[in-house]
Protein backbone atom coordinates (compact mmCIF):
# COMPACT_ATOMS: atom_id res chain seq x y z
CA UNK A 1 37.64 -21.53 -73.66
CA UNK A 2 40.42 -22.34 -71.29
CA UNK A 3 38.60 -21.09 -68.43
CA UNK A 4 35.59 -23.11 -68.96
CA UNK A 5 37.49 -26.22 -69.53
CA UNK A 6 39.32 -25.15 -66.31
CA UNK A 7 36.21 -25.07 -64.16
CA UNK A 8 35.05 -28.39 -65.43
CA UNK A 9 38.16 -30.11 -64.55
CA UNK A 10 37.50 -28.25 -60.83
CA UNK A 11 34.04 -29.61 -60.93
CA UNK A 12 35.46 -33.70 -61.70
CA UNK A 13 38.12 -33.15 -59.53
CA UNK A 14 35.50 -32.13 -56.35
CA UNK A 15 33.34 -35.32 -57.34
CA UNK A 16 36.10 -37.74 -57.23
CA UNK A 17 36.61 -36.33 -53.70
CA UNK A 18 33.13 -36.94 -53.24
CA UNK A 19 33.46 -40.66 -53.95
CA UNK A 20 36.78 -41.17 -52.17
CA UNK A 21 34.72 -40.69 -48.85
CA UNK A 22 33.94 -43.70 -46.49
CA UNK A 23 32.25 -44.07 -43.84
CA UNK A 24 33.30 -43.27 -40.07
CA UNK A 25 33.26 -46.27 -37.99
CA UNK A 26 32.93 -45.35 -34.12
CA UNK A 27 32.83 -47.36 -31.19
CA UNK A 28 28.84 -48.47 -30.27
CA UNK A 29 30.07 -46.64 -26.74
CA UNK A 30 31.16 -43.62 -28.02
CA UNK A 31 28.01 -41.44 -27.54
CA UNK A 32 27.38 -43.00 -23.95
CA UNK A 33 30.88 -42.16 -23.09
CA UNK A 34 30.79 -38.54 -24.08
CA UNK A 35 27.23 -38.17 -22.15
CA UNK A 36 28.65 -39.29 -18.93
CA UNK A 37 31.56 -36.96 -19.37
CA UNK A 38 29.61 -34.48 -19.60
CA UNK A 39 27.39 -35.32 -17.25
CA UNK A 40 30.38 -35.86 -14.33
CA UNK A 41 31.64 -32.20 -15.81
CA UNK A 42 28.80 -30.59 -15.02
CA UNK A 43 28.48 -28.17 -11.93
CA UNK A 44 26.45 -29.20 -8.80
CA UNK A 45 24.02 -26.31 -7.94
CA UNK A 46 24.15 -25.02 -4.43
CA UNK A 47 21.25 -24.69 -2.99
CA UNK A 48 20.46 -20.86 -1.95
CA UNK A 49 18.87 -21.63 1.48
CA UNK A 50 20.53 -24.98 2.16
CA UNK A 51 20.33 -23.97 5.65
CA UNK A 52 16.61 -23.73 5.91
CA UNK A 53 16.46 -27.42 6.70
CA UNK A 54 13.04 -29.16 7.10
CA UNK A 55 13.87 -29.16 11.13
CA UNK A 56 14.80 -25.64 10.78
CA UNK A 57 11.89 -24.92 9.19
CA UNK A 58 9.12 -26.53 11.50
CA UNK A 59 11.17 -24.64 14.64
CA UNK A 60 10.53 -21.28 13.13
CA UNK A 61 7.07 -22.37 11.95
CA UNK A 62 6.21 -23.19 15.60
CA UNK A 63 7.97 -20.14 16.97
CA UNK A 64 5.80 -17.56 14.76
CA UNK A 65 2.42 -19.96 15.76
CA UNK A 66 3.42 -19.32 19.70
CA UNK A 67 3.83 -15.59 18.95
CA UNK A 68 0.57 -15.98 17.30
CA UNK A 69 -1.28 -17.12 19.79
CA UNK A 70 0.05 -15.29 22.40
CA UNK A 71 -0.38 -11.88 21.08
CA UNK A 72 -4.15 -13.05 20.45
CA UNK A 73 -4.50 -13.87 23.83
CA UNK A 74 -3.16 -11.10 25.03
CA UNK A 75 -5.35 -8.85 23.17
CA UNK A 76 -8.17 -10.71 24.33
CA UNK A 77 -7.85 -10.43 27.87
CA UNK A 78 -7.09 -6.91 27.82
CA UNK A 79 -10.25 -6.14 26.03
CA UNK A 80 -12.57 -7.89 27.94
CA UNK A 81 -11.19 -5.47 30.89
CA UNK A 82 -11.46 -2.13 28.48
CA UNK A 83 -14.95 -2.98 27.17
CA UNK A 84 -16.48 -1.86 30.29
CA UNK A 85 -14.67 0.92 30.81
CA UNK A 86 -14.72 2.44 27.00
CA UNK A 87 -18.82 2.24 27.23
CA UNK A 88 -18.87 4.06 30.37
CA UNK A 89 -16.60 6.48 29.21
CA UNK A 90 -18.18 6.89 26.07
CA UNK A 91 -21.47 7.54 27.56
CA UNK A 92 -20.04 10.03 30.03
CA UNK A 93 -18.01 11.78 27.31
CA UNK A 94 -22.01 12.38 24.89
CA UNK A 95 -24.10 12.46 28.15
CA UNK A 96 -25.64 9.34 27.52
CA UNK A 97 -26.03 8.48 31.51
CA UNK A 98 -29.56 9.22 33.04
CA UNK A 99 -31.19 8.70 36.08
CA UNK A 100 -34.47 9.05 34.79
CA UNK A 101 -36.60 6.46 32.97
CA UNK A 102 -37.99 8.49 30.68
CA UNK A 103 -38.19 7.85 27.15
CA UNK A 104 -37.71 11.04 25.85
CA UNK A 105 -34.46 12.04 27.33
């Protein structure tokens, strides 16, 4: 019987803690305070390619656009030159040349 009177008197005791607690008061400012703390605390993130600038970036676009261009030009011109020569050649290489004009050739 001891033991059960025992945890009873545990079980009164814990509620009379219960009702000794009050509540907190804070300051209205607390929870603004704490976020700009750790807000300031907080690491700034470096940028990875914080040297590909906006200036840097349309110099390099119009660098690769002249390369572009050029390389299309330049293939271009040197085909218009080839064309005539690859058919000739071609038709030399199968014997397509005749001197005739004879359909069945």
């Amino acid at each position: 019987m001891k033991s059960s009177e025992k945890i009873e008197e545990n079980i009164k005791e814990t509620f009379k803690v219960l009702d000794t607690i009050e509540e907190v008061k804070v300051n209205h400012f607390f929870k603004h305070k704490v976020l700009q703390n750790i807000k300031s605390q907080q690491e700034e993130k470096v940028p990875v390619f914080g040297w590909f600038t906006p200036k840097f970036q349309l110099a390099t676009l119009t660098v690769i656009l002249l390369l572009n261009v050029g390389s299309i030009l330049y293939a271009f011109s040197s085909q218009e030159n080839n064309t005539e020569v690859s058919i000739e050649s071609f038709a030399e290489a199968y014997n397509l040349q005749s001197e005739t004009t004879s359909i069945l050739n």
